[in-house]
C-alpha atoms as a PDB file:
ATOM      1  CA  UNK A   1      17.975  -7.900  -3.856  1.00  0.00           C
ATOM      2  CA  UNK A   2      15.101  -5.624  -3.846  1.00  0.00           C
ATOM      3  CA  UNK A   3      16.536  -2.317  -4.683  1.00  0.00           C
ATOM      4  CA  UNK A   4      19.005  -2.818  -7.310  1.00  0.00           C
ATOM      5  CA  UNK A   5      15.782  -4.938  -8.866  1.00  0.00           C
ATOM      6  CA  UNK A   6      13.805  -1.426  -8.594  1.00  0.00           C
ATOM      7  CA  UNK A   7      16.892   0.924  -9.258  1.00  0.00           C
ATOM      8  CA  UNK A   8      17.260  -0.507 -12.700  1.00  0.00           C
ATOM      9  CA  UNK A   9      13.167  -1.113 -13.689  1.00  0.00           C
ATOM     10  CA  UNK A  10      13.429   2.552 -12.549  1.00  0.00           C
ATOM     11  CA  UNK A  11      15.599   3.706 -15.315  1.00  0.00           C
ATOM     12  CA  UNK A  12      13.638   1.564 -17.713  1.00  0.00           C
ATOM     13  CA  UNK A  13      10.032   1.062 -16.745  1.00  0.00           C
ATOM     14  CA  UNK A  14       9.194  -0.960 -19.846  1.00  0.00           C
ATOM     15  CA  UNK A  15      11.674  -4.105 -18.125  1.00  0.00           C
ATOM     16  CA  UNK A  16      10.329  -6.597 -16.322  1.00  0.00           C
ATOM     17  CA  UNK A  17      11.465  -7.600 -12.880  1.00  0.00           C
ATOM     18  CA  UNK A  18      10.565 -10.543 -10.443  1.00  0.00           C
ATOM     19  CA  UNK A  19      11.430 -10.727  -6.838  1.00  0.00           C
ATOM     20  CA  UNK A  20      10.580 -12.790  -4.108  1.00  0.00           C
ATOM     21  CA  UNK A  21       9.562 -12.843  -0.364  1.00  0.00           C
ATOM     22  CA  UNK A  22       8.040 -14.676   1.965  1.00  0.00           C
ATOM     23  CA  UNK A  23       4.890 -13.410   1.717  1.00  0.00           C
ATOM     24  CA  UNK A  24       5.699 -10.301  -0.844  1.00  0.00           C
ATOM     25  CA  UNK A  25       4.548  -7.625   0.346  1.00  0.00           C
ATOM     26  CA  UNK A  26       7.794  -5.985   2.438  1.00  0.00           C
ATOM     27  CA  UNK A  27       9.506  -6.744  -1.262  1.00  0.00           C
ATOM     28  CA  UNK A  28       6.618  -4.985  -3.050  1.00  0.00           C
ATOM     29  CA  UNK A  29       6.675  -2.123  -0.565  1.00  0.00           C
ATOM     30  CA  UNK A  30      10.492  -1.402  -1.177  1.00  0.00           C
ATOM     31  CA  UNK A  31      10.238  -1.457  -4.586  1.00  0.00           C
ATOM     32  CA  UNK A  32       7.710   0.858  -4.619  1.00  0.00           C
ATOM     33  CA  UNK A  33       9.715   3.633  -3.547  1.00  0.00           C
ATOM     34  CA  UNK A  34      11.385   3.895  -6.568  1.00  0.00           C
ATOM     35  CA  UNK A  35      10.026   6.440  -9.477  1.00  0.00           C
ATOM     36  CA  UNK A  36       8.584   4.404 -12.218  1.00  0.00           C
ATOM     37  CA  UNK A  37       7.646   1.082 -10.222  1.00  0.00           C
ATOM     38  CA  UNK A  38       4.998  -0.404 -10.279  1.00  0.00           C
ATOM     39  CA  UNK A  39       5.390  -3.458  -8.052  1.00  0.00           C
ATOM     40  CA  UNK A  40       2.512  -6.044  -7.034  1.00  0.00           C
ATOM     41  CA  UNK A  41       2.239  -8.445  -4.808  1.00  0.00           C
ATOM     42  CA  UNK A  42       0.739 -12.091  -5.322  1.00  0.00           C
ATOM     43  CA  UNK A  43       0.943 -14.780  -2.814  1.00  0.00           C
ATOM     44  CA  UNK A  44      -1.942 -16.870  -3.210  1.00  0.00           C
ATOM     45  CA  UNK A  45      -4.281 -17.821  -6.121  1.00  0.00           C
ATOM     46  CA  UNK A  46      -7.705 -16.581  -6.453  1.00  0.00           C
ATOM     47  CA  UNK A  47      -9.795 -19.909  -6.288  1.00  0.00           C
ATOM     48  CA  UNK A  48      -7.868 -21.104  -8.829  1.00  0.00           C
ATOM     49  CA  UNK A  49      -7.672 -17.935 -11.390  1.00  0.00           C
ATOM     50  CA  UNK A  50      -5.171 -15.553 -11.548  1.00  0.00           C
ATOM     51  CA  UNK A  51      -6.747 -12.601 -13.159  1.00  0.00           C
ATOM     52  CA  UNK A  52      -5.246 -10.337 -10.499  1.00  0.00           C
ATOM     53  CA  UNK A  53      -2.022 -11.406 -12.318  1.00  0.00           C
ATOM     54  CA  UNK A  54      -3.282 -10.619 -15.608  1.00  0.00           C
ATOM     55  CA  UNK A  55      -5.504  -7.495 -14.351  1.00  0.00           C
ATOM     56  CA  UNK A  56      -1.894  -5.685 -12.561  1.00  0.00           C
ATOM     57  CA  UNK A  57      -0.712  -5.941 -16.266  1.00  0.00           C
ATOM     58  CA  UNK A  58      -3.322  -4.818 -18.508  1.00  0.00           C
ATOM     59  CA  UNK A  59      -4.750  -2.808 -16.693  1.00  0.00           C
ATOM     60  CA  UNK A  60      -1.894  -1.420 -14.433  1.00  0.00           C
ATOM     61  CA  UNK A  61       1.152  -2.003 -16.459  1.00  0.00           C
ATOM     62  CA  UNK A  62       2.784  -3.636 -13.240  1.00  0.00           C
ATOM     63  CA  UNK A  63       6.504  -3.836 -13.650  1.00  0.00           C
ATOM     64  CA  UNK A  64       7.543  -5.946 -10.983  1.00  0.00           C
ATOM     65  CA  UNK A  65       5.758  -9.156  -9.807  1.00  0.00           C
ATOM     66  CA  UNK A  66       6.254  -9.915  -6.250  1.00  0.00           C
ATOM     67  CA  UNK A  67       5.941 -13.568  -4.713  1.00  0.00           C
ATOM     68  CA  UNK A  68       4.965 -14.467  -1.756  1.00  0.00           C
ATOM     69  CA  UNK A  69       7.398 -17.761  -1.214  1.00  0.00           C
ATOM     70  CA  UNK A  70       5.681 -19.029   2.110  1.00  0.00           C
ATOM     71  CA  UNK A  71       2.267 -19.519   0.334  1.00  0.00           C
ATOM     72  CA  UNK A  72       2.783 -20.126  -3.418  1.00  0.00           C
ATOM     73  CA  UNK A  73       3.515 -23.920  -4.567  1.00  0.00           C
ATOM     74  CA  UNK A  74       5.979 -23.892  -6.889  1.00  0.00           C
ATOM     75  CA  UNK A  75       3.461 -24.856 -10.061  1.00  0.00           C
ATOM     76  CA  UNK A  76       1.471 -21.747  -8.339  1.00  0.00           C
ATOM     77  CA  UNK A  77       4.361 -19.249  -9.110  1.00  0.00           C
ATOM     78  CA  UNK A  78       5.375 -20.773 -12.478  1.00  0.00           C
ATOM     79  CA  UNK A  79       1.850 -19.922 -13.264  1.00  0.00           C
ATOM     80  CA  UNK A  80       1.628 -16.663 -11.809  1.00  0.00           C
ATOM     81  CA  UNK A  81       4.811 -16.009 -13.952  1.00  0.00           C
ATOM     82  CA  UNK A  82       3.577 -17.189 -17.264  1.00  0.00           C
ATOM     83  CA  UNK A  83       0.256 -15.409 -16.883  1.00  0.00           C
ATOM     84  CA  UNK A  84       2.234 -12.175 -15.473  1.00  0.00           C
ATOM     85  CA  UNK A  85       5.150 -12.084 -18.825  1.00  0.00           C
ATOM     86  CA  UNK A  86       2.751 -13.045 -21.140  1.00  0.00           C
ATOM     87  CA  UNK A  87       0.008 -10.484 -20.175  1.00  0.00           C
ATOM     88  CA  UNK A  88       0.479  -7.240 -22.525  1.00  0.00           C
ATOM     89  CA  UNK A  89      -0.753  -3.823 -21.371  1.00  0.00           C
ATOM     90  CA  UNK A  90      -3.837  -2.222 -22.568  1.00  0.00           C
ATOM     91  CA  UNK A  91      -3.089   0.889 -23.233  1.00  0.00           C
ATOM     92  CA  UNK A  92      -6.536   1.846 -22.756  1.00  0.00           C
ATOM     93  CA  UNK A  93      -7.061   5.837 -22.195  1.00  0.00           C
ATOM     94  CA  UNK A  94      -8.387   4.824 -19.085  1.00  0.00           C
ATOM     95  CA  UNK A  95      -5.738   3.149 -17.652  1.00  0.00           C
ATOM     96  CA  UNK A  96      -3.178   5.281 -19.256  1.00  0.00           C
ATOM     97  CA  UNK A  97      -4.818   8.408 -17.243  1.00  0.00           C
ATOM     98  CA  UNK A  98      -4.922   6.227 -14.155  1.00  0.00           C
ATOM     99  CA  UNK A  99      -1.290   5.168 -14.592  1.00  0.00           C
ATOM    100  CA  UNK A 100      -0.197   9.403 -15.549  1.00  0.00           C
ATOM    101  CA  UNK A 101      -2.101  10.433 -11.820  1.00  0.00           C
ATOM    102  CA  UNK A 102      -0.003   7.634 -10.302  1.00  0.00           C
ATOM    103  CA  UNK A 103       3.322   9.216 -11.748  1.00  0.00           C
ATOM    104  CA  UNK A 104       2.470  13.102 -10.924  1.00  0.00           C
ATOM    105  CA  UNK A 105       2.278  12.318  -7.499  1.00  0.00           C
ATOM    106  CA  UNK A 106       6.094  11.119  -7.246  1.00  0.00           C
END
């Protein structure tokens, strides 16, 4: 389910995909391999915050929100979710240039 997740946010890096694991980070890995994706993995909250969530998409533009199944409750990911769809990108020049280094390497 992983690939055909990151073939198509490939073609269109401004969609949204969500994928889940049991701990996330194989998934992530995967659909990292593709051009354009920028896939994070979450699996467990952050003492209660989930600025990491919020952080991979303002400041990252993340593109695919991984899930770590085995250590997420379900109110956990429905949070993660939320925070993660919800959670516009910057656009700051600083994270634009950060994001630009990121896609000359591929």
């Amino acid at each position: 389910f992983i690939i055909p997740v990151a073939k198509e946010i490939s073609k269109d890096p401004d969609a949204k995909g969500i994928v889940l694991g049991g701990s996330g980070q194989g998934e992530a890995i995967c659909a990292n391999r593709f051009k354009n994706v920028r896939a994070i993995e979450y699996y467990a909250p952050s003492r209660g915050e989930v600025s990491i969530i919020k952080d991979s998409r303002s400041h990252n533009d993340s593109n695919i929100l991984s899930l770590g199944a085995r250590f997420l409750s379900e109110d956990e990911v429905k949070s993660a979710v939320k925070d993660w769809l919800e959670t516009p990108f910057s656009g700051d020049e600083r994270h634009m240039r950060r994001i630009a280094k990121i896609d000359n390497h591929e």
